[in-house]
N, C-alpha and C. Protein backbone atom coordinates (compact mmCIF):
# COMPACT_ATOMS: atom_id res chain seq x y z
N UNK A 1 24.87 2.51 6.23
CA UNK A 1 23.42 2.36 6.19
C UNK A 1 22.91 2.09 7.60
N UNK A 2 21.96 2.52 7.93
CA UNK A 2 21.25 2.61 9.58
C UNK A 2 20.47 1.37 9.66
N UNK A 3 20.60 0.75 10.58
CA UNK A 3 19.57 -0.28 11.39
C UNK A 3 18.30 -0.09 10.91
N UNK A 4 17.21 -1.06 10.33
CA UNK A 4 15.63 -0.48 10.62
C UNK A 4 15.70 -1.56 11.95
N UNK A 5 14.75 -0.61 12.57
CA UNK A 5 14.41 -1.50 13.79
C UNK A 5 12.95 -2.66 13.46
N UNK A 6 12.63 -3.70 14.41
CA UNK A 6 11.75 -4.58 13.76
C UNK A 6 10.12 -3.78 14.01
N UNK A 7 9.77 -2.88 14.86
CA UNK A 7 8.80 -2.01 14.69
C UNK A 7 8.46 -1.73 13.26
N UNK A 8 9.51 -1.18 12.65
CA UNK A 8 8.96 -0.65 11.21
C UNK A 8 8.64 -1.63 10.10
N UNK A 9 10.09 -2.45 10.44
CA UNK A 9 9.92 -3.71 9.25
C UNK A 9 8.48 -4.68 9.63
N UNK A 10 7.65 -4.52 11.05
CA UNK A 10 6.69 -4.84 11.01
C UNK A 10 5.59 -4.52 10.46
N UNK A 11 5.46 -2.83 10.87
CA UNK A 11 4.63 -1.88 9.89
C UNK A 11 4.52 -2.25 8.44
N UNK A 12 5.29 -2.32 7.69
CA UNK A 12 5.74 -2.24 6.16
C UNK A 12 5.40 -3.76 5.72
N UNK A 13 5.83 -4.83 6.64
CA UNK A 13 5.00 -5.84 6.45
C UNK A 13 3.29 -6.09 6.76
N UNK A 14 3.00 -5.54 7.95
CA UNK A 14 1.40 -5.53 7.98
C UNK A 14 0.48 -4.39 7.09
N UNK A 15 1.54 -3.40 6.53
CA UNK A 15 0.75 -2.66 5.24
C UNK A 15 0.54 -3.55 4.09
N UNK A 16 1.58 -4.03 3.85
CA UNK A 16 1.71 -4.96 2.26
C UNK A 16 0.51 -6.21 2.60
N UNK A 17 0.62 -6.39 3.45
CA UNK A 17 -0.72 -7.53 4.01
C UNK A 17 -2.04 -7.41 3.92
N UNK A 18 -2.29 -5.95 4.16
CA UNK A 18 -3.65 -5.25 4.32
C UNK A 18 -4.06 -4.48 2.80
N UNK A 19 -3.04 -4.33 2.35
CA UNK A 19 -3.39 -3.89 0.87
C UNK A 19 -4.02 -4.80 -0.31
N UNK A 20 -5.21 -5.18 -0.69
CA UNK A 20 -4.92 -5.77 -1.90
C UNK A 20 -4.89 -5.21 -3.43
N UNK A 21 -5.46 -3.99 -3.50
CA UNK A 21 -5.04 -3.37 -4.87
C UNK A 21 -4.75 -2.00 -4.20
N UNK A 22 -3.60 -1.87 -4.65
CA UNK A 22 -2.99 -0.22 -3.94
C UNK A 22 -1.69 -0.19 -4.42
N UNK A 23 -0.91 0.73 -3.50
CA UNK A 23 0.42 1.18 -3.72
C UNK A 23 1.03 1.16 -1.50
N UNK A 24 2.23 0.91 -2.18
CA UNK A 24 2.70 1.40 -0.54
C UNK A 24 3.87 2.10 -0.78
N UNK A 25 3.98 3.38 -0.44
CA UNK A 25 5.35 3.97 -0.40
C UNK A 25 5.89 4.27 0.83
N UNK A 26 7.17 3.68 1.22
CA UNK A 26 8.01 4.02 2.65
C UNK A 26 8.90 5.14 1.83
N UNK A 27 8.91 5.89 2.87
CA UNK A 27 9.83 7.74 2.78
C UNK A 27 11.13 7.37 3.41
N UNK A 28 12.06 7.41 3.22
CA UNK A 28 13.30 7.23 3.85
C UNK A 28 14.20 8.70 3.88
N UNK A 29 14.67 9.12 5.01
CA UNK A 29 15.41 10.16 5.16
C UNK A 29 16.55 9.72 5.45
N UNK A 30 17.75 10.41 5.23
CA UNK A 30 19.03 9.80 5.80
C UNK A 30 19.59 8.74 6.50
N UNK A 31 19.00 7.60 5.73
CA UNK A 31 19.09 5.89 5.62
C UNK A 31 17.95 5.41 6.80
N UNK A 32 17.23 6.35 7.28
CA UNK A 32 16.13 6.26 8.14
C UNK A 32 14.73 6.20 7.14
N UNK A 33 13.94 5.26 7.63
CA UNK A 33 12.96 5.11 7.25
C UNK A 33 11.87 5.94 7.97
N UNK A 34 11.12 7.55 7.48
CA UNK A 34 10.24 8.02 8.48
C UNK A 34 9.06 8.09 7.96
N UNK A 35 8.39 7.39 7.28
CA UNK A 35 7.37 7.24 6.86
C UNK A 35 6.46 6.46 6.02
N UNK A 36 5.03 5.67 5.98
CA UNK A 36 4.75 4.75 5.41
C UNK A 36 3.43 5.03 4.89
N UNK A 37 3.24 5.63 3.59
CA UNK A 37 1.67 5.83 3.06
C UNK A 37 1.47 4.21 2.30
N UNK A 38 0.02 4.55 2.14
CA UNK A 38 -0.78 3.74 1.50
C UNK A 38 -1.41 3.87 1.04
N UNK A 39 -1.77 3.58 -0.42
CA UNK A 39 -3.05 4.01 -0.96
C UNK A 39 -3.70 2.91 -1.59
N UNK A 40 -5.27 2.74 -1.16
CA UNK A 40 -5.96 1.39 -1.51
C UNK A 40 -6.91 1.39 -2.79
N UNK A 41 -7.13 1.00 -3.44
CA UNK A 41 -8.02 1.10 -4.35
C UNK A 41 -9.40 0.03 -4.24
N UNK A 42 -10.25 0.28 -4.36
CA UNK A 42 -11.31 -0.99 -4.19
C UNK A 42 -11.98 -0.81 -6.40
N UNK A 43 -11.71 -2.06 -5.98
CA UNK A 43 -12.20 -2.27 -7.53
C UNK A 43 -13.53 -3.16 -7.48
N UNK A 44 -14.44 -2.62 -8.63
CA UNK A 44 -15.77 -3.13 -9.05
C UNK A 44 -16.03 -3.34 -10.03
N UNK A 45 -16.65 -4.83 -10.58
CA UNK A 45 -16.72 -5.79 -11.71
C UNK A 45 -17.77 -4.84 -12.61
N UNK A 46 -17.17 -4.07 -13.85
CA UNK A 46 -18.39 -3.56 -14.76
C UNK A 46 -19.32 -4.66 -14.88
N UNK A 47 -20.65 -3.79 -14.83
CA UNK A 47 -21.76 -4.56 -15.43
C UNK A 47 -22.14 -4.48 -16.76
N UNK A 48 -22.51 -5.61 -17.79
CA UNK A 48 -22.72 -5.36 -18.90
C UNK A 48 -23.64 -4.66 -18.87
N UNK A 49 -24.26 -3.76 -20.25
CA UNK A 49 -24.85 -2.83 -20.61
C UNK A 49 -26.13 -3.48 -20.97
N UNK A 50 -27.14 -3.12 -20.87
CA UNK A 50 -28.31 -3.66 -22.01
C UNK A 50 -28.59 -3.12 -23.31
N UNK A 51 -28.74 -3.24 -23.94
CA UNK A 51 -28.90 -3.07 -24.71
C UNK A 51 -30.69 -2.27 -24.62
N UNK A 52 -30.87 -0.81 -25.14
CA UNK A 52 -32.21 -0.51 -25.38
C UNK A 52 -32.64 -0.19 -26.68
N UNK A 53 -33.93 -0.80 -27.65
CA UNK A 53 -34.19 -0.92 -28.80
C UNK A 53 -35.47 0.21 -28.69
């Protein structure tokens, strides 16, 4: 298994930091880590409905 160097393991820690509702996927190629997406979601509190008579 290959070294990660602390560059990446920094990356992968300051993604997981910056995310609060999301996903993070690291890509690993031949025990190399070459890539780090993110995907964020922003979430918003439904508003109740009114009711119209």
């Amino acid at each position: 298994m290959a070294q990660i160097d602390d560059t990446k393991i920094n990356d992968i820690i300051s993604a997981i930091q910056r995310v609060e509702f999301g996903s993070l996927v690291i890509t690993v190629h031949e025990g190399e880590v070459t890539q780090i997406d993110t995907t964020e979601k922003k979430r918003y509190p439904l508003k109740p409905k009114v009711k119209r008579k």
